[in-house]
PDB file of N, CA and C in Angstrom:
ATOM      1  N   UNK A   1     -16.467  10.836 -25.968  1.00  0.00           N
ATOM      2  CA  UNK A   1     -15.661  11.376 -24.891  1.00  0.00           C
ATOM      3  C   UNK A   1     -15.087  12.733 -25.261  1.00  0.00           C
ATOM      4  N   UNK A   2     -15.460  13.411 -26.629  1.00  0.00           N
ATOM      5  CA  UNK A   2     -14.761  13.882 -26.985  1.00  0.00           C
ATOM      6  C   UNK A   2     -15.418  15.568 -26.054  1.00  0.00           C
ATOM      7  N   UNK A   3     -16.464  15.438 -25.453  1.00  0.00           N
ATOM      8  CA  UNK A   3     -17.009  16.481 -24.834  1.00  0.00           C
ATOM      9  C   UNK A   3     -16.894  16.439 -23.121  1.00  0.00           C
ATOM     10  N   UNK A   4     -16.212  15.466 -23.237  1.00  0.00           N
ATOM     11  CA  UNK A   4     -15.423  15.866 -21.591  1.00  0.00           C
ATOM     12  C   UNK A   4     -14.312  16.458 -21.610  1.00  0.00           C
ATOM     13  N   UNK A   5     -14.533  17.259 -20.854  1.00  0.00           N
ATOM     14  CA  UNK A   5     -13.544  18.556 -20.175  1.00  0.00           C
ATOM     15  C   UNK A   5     -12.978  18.126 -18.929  1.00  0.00           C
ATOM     16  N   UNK A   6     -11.720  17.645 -18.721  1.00  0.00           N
ATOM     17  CA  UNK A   6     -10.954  17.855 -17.076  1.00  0.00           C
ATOM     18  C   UNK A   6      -9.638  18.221 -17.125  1.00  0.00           C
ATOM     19  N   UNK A   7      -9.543  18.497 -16.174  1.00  0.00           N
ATOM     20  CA  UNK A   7      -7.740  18.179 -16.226  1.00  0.00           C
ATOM     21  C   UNK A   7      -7.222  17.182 -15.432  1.00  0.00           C
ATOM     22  N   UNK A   8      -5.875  16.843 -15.751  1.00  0.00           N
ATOM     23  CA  UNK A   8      -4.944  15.460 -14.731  1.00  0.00           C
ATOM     24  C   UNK A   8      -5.837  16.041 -13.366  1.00  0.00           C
ATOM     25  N   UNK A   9      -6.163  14.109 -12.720  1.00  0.00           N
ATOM     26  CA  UNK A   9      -6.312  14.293 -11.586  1.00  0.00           C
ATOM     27  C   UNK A   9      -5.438  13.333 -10.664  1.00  0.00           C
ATOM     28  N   UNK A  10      -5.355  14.021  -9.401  1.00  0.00           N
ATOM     29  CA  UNK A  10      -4.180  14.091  -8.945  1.00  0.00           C
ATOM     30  C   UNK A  10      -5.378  12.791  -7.297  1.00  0.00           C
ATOM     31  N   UNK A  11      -5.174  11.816  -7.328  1.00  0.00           N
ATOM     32  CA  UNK A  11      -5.688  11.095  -6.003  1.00  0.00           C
ATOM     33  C   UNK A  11      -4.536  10.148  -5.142  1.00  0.00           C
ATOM     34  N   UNK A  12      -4.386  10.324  -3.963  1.00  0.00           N
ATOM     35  CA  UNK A  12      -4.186   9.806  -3.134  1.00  0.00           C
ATOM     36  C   UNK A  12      -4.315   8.797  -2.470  1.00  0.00           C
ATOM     37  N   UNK A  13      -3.184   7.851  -2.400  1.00  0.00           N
ATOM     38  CA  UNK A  13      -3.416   6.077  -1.844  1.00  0.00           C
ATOM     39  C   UNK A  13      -3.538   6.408  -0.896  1.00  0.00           C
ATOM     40  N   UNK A  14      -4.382   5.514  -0.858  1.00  0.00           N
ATOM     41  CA  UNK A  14      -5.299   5.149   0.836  1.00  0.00           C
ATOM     42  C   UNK A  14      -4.706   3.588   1.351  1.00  0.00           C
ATOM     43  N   UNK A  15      -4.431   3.013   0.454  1.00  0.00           N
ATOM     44  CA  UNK A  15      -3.708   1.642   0.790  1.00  0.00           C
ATOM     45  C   UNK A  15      -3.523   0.936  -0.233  1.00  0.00           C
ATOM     46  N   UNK A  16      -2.703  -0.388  -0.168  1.00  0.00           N
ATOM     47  CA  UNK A  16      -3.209  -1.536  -1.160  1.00  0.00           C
ATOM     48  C   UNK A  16      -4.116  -2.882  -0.373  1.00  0.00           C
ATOM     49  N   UNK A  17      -4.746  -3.415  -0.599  1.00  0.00           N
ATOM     50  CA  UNK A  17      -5.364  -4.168  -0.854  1.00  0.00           C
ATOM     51  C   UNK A  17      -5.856  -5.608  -1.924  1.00  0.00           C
ATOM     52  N   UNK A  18      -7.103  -6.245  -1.244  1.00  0.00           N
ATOM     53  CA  UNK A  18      -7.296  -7.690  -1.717  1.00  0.00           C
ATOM     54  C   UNK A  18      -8.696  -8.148  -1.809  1.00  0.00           C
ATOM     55  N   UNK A  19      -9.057  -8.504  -2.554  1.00  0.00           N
ATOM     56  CA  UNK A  19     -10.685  -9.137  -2.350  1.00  0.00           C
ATOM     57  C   UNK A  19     -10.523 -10.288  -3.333  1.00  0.00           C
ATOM     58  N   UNK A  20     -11.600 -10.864  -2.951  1.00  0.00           N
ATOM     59  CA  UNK A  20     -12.528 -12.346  -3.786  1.00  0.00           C
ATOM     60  C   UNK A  20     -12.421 -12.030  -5.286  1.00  0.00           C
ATOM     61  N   UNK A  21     -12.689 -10.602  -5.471  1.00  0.00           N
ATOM     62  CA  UNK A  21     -13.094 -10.435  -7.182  1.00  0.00           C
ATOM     63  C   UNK A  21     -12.046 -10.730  -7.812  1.00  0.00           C
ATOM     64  N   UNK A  22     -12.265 -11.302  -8.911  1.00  0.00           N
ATOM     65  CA  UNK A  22     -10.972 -11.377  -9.799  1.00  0.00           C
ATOM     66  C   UNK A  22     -10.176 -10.461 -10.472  1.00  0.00           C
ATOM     67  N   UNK A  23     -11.273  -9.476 -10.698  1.00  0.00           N
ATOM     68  CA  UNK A  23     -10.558  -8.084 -10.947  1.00  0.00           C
ATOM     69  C   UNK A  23      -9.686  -7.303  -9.952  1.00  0.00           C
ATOM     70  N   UNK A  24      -9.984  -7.336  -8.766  1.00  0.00           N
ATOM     71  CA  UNK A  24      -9.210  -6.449  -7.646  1.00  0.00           C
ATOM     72  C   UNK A  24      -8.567  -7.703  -7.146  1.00  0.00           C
ATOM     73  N   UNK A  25      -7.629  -8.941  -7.617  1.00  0.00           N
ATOM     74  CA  UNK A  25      -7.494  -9.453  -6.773  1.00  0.00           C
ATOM     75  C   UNK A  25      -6.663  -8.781  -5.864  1.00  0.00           C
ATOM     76  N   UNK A  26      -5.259  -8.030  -6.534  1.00  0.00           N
ATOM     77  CA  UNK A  26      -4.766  -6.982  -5.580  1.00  0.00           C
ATOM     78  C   UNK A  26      -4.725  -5.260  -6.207  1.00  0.00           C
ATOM     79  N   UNK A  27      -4.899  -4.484  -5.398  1.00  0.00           N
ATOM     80  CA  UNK A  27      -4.908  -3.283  -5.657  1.00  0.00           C
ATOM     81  C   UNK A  27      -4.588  -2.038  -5.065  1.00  0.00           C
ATOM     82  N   UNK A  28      -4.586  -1.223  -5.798  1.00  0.00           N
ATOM     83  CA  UNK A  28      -4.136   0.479  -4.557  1.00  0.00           C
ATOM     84  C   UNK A  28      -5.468   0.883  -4.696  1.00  0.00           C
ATOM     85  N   UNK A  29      -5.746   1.172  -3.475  1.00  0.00           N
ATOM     86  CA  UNK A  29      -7.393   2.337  -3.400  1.00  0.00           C
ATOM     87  C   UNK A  29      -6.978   3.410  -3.065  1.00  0.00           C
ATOM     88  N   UNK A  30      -7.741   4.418  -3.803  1.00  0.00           N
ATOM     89  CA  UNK A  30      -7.232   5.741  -3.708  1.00  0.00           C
ATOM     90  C   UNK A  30      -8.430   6.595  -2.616  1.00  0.00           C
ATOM     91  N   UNK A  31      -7.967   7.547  -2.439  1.00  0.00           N
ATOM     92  CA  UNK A  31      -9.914   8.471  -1.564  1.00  0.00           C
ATOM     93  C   UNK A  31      -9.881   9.318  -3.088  1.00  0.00           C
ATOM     94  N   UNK A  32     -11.426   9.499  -2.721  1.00  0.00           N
ATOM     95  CA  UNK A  32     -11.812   9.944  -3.852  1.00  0.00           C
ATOM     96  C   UNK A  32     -12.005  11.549  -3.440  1.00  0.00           C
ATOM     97  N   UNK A  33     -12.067  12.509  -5.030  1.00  0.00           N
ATOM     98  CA  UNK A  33     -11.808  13.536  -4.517  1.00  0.00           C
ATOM     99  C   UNK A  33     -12.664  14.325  -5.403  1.00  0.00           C
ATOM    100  N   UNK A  34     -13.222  15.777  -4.856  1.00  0.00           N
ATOM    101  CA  UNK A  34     -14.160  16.468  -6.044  1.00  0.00           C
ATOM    102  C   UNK A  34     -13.832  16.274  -7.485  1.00  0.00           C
ATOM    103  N   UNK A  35     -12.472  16.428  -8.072  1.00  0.00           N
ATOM    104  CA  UNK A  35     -11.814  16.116  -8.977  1.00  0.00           C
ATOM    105  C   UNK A  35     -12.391  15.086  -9.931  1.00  0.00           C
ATOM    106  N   UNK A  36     -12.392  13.617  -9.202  1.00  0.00           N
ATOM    107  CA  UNK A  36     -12.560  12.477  -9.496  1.00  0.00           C
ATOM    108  C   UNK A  36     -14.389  12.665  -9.665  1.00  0.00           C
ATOM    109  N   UNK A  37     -15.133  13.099  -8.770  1.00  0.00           N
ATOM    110  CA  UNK A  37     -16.507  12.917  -8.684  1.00  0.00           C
ATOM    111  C   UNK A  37     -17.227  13.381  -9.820  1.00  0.00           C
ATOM    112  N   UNK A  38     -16.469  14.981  -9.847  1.00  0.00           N
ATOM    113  CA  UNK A  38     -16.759  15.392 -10.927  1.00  0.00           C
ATOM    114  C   UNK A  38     -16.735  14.739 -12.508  1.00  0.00           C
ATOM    115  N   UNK A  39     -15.250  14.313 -12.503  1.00  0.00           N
ATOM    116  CA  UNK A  39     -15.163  13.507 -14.132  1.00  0.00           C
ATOM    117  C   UNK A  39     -16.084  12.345 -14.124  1.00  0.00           C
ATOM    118  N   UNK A  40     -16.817  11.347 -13.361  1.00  0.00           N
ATOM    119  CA  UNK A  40     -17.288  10.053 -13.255  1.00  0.00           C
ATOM    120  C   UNK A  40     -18.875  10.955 -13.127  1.00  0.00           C
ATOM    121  N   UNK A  41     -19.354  11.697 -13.055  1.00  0.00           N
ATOM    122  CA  UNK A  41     -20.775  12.427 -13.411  1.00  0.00           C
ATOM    123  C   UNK A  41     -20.471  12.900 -14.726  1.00  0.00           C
ATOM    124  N   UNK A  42     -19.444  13.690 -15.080  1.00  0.00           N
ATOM    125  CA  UNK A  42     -18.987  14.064 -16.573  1.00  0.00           C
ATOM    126  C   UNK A  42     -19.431  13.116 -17.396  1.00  0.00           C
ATOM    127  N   UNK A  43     -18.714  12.295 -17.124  1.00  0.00           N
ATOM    128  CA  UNK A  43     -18.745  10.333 -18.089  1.00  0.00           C
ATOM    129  C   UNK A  43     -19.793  10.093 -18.388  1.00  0.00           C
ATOM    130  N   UNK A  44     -20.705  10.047 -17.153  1.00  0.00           N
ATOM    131  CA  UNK A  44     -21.702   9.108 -16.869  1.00  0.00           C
ATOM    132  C   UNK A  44     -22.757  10.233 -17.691  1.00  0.00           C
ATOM    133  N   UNK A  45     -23.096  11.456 -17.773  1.00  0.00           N
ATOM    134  CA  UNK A  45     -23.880  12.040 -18.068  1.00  0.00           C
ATOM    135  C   UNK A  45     -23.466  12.331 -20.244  1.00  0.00           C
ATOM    136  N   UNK A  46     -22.248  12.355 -20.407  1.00  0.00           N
ATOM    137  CA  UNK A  46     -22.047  12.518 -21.271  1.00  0.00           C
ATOM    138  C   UNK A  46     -22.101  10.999 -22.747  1.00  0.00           C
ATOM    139  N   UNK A  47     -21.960   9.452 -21.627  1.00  0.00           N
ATOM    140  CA  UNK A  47     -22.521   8.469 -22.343  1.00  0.00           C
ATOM    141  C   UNK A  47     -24.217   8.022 -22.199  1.00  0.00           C
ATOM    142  N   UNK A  48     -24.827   9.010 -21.442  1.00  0.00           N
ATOM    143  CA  UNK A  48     -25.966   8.991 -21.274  1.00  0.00           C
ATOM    144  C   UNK A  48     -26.095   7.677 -20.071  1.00  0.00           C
ATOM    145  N   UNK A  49     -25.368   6.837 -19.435  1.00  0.00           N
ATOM    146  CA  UNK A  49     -25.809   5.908 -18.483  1.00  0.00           C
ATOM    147  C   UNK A  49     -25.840   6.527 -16.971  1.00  0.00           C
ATOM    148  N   UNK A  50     -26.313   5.388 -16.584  1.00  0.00           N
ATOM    149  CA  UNK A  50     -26.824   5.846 -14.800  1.00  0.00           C
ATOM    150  C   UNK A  50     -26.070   5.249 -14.415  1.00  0.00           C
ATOM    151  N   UNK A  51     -25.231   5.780 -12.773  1.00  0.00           N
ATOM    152  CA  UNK A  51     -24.206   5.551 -12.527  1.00  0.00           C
ATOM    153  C   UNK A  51     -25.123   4.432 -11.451  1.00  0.00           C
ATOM    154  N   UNK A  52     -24.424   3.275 -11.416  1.00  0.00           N
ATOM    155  CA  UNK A  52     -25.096   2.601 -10.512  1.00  0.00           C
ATOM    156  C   UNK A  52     -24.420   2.539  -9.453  1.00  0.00           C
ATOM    157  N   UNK A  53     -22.925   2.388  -8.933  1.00  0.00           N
ATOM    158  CA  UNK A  53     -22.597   2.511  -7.808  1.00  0.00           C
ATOM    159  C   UNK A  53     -21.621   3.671  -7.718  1.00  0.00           C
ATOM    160  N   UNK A  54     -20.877   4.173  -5.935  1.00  0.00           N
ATOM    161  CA  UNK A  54     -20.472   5.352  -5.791  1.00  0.00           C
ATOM    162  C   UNK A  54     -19.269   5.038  -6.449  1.00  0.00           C
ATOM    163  N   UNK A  55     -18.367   6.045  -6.993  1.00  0.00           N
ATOM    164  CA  UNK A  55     -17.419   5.939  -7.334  1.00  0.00           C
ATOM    165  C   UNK A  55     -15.896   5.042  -6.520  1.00  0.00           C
ATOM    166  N   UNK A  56     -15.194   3.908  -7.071  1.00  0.00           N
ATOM    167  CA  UNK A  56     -14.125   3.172  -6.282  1.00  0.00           C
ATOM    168  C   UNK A  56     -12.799   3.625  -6.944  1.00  0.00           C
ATOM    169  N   UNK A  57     -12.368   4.476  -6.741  1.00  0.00           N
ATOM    170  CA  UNK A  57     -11.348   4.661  -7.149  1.00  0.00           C
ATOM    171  C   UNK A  57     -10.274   3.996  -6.861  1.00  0.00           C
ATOM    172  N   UNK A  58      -9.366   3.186  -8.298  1.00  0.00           N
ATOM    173  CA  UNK A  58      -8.489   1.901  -7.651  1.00  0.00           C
ATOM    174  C   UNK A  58      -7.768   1.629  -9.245  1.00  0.00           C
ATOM    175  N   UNK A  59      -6.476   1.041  -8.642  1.00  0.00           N
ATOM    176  CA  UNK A  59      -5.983   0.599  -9.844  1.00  0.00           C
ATOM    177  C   UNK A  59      -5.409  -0.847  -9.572  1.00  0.00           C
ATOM    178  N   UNK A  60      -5.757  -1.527 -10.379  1.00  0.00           N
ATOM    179  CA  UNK A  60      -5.461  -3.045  -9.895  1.00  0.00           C
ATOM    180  C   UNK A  60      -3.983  -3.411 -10.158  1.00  0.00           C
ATOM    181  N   UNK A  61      -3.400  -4.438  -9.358  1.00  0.00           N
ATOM    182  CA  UNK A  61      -2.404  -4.873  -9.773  1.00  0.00           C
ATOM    183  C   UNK A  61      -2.070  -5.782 -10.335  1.00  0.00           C
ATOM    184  N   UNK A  62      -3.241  -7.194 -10.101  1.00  0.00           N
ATOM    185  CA  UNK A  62      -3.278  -8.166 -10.277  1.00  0.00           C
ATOM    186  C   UNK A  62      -4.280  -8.585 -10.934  1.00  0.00           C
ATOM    187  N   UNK A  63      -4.768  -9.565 -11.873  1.00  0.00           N
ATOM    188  CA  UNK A  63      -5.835 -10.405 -11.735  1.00  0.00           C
ATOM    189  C   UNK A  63      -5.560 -12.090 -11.928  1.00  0.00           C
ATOM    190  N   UNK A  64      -5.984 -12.357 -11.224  1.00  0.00           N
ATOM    191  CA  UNK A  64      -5.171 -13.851 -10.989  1.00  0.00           C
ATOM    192  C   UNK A  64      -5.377 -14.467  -9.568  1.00  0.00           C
ATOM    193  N   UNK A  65      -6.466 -16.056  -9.932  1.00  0.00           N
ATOM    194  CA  UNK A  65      -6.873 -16.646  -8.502  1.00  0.00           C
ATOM    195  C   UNK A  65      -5.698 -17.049  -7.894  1.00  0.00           C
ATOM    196  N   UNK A  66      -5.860 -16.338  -6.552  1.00  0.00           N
ATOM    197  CA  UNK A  66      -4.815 -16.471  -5.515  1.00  0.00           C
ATOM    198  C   UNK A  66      -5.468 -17.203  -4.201  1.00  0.00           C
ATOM    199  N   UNK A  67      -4.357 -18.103  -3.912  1.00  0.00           N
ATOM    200  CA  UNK A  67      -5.310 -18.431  -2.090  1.00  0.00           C
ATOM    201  C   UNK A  67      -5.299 -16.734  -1.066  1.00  0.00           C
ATOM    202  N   UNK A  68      -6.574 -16.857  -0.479  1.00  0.00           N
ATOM    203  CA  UNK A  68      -6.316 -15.825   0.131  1.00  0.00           C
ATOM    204  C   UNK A  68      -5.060 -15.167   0.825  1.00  0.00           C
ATOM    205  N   UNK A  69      -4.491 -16.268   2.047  1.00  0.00           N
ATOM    206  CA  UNK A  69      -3.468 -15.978   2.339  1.00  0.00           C
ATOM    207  C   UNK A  69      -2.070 -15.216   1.388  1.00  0.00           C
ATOM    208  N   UNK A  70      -1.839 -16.150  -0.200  1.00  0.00           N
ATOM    209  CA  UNK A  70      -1.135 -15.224  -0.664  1.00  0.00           C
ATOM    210  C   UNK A  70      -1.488 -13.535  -0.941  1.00  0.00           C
ATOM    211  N   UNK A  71      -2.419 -13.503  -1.613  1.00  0.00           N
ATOM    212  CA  UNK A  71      -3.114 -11.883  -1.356  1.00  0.00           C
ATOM    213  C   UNK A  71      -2.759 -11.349  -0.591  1.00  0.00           C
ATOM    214  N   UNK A  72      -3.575 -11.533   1.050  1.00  0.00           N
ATOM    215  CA  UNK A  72      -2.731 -10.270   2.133  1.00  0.00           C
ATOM    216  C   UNK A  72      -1.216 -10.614   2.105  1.00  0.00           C
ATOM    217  N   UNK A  73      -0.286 -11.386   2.097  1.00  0.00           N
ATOM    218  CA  UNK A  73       0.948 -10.952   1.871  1.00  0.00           C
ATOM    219  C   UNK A  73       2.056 -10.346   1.223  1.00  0.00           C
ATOM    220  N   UNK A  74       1.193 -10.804  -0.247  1.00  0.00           N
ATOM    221  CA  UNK A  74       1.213 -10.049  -1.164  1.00  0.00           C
ATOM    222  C   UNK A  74       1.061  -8.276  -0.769  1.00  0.00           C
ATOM    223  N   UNK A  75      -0.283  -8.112  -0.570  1.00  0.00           N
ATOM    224  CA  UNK A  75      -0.674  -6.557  -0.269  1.00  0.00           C
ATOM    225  C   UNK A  75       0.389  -5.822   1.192  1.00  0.00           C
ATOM    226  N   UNK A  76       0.923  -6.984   1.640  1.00  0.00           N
ATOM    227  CA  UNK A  76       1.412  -6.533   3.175  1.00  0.00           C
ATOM    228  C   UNK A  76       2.526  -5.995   2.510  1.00  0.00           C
ATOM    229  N   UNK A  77       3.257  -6.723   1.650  1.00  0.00           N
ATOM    230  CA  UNK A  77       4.662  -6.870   1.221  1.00  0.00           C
ATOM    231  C   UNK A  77       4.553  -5.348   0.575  1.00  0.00           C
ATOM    232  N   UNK A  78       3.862  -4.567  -0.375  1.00  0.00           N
ATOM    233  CA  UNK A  78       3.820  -3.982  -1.116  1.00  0.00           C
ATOM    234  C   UNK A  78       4.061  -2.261  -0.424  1.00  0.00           C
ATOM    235  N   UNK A  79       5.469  -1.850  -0.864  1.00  0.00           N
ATOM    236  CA  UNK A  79       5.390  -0.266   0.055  1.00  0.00           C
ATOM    237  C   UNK A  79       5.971   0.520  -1.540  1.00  0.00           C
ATOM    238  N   UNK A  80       5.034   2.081  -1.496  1.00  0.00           N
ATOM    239  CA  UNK A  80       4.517   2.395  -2.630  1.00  0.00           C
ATOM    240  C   UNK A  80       6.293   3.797  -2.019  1.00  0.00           C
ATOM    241  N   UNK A  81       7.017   4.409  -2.821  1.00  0.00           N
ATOM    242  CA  UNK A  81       7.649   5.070  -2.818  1.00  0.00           C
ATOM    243  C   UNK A  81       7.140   6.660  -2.622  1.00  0.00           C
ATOM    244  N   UNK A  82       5.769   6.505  -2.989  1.00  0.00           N
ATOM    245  CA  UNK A  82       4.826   7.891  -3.217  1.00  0.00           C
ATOM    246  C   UNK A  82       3.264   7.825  -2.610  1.00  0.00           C
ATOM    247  N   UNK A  83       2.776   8.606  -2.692  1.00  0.00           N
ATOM    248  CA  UNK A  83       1.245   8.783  -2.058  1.00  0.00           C
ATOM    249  C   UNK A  83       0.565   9.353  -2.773  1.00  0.00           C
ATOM    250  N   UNK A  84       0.867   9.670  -3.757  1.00  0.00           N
ATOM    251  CA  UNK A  84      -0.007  10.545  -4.880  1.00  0.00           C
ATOM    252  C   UNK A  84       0.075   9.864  -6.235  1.00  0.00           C
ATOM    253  N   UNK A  85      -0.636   9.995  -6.710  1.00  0.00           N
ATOM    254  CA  UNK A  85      -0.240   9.852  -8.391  1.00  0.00           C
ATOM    255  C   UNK A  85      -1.380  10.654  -9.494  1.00  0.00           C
ATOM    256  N   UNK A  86      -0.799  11.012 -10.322  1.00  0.00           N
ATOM    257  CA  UNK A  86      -1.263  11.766 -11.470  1.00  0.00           C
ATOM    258  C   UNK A  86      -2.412  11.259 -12.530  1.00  0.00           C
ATOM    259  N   UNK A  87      -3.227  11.559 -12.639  1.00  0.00           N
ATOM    260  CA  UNK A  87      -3.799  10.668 -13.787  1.00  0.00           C
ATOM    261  C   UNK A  87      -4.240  11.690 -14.865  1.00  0.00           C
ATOM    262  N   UNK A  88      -3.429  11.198 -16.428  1.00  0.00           N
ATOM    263  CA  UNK A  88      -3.497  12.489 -17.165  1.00  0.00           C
ATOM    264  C   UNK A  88      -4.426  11.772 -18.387  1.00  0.00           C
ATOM    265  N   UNK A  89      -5.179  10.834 -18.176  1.00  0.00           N
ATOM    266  CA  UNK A  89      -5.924   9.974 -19.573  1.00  0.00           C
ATOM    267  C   UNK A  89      -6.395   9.355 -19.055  1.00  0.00           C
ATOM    268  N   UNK A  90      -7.872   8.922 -19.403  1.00  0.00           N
ATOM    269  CA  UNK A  90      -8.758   7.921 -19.511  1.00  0.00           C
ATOM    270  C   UNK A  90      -9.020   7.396 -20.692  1.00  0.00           C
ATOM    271  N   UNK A  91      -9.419   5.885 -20.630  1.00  0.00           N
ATOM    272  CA  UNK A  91      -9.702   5.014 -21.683  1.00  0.00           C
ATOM    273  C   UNK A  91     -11.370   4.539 -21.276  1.00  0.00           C
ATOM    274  N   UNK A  92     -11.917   4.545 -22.571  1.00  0.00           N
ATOM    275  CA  UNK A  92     -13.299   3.407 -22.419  1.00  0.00           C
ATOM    276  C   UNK A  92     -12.941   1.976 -22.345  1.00  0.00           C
ATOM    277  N   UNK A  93     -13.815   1.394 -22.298  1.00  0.00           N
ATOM    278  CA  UNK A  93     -13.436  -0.082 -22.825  1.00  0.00           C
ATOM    279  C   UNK A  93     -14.542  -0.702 -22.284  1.00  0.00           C
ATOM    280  N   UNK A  94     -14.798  -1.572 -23.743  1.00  0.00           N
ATOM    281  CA  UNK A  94     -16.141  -2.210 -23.181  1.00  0.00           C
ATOM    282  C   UNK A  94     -15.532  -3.466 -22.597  1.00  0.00           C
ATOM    283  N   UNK A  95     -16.170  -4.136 -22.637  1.00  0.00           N
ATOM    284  CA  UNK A  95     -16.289  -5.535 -21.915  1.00  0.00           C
ATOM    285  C   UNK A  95     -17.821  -6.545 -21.626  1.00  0.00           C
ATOM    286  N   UNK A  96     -17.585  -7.900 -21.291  1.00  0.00           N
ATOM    287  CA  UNK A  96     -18.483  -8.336 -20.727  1.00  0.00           C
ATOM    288  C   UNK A  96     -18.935  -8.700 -19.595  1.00  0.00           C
ATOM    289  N   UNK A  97     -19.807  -8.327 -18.389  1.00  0.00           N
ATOM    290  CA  UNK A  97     -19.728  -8.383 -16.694  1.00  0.00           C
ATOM    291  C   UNK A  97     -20.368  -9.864 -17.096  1.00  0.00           C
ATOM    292  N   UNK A  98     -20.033 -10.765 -16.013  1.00  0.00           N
ATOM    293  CA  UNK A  98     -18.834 -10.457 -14.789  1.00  0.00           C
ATOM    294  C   UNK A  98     -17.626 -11.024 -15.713  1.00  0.00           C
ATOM    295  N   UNK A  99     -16.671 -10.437 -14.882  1.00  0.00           N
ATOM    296  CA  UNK A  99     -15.267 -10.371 -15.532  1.00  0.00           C
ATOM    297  C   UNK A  99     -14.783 -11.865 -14.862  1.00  0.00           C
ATOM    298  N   UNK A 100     -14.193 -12.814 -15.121  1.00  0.00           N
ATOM    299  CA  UNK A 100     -13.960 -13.793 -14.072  1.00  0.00           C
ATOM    300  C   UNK A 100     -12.882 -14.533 -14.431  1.00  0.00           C
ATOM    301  N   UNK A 101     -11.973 -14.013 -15.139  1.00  0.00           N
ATOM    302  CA  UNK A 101     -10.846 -15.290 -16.013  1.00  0.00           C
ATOM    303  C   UNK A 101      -9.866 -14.624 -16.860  1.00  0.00           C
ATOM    304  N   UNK A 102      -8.634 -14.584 -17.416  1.00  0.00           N
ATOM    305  CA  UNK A 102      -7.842 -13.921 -18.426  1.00  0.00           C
ATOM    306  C   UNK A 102      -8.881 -14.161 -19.384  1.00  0.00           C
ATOM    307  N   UNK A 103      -9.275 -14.793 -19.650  1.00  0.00           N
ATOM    308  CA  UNK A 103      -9.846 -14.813 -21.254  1.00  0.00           C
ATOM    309  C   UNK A 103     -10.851 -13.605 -21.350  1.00  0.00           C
ATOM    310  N   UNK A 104     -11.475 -13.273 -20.415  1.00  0.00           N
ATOM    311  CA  UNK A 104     -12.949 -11.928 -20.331  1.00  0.00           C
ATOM    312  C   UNK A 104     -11.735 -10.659 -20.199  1.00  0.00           C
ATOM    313  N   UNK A 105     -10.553 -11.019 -19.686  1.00  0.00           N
ATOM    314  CA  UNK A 105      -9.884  -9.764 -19.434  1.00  0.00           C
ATOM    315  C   UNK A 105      -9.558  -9.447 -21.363  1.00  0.00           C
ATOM    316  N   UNK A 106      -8.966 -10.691 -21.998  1.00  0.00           N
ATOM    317  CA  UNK A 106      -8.282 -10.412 -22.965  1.00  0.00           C
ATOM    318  C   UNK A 106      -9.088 -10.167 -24.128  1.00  0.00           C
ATOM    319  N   UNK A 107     -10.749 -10.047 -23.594  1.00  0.00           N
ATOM    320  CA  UNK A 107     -11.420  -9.719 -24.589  1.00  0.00           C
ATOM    321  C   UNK A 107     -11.983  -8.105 -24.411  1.00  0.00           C
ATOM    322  N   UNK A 108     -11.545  -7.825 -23.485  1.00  0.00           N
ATOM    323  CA  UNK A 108     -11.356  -6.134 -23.457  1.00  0.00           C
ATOM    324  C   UNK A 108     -11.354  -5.554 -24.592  1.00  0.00           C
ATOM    325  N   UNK A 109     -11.989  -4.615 -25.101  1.00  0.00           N
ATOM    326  CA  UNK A 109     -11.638  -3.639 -25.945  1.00  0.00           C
ATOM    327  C   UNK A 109     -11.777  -2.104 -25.619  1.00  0.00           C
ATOM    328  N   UNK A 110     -10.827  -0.887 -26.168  1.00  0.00           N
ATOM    329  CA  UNK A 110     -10.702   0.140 -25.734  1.00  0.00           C
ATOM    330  C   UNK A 110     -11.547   0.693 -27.312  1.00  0.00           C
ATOM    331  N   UNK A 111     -12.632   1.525 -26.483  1.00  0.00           N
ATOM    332  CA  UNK A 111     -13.636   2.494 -27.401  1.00  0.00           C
ATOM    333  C   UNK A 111     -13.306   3.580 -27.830  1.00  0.00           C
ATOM    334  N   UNK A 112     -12.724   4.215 -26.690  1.00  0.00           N
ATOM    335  CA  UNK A 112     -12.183   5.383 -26.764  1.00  0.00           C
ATOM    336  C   UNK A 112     -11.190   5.820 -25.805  1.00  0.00           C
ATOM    337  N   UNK A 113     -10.511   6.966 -25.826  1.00  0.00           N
ATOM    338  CA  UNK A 113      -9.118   7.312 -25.342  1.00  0.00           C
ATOM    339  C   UNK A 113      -9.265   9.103 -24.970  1.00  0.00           C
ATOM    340  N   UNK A 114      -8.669   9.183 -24.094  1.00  0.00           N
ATOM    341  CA  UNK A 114      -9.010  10.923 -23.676  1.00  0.00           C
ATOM    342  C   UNK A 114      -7.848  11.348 -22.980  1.00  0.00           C
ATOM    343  N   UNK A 115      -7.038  12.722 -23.550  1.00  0.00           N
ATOM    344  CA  UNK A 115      -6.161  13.305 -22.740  1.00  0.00           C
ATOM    345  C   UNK A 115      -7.032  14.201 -21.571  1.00  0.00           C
ATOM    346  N   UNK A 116      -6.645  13.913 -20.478  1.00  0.00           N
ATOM    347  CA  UNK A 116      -6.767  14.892 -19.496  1.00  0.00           C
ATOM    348  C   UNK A 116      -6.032  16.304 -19.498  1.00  0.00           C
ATOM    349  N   UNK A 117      -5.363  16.526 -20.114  1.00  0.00           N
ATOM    350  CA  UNK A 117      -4.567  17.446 -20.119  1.00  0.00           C
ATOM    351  C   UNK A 117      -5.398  19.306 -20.614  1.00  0.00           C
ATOM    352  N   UNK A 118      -5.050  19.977 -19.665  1.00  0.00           N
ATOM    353  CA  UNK A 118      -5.178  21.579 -20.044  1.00  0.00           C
ATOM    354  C   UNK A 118      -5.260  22.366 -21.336  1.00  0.00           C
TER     355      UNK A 118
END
């Protein structure tokens, strides 16, 4: 990572949200922005892999099986003070797909670490 170049990027909530996956059970989705497109071709070209899907820009809040119903109320309940947020670092981290349980979460490991910064 050490040959990626960006600076803090700056994306915009689009909402929070809920799905089936265990990873998103709840989350903020952001729109994605040249900014963002750019660093995730950076990544992708600089670990040599093929990006297989478009970029989702999102930060989870939760992971943890919920009945649906709690989820959207959960996500209903949730009002963010701001609309923007900063992102000044990225982390690697491998893992094993599919993610489906604390235990796959808690076997996370971080590869590498990157200031965004100027």
């Amino acid at each position: 990572m050490q040959q990626i170049s960006a600076s803090p990027i700056r994306l915009r909530v689009s909402g929070t949200a809920f799905s089936s996956k265990f990873t998103k059970t709840l989350f903020l989705q952001f729109k994605s922005n040249p900014a963002f497109k750019e660093l995730v071709v950076s990544l992708a070209r600089n670990t040599k892999s093929k990006r297989r899907s478009l970029p989702d820009p999102h930060v989870s809040l939760v992971y943890k099986d919920l009945p649906r119903p709690v989820k959207a109320a959960l996500a209903a309940m949730i009002r963010l003070p701001f609309r923007e947020i900063v992102f000044d670092s990225i982390q690697a981290v491998h893992l094993t797909l599919p993610v489906r349980n604390p235990a796959d979460v808690e076997a996370w490991r971080v590869v590498a670490k990157k200031s965004l910064g100027k």
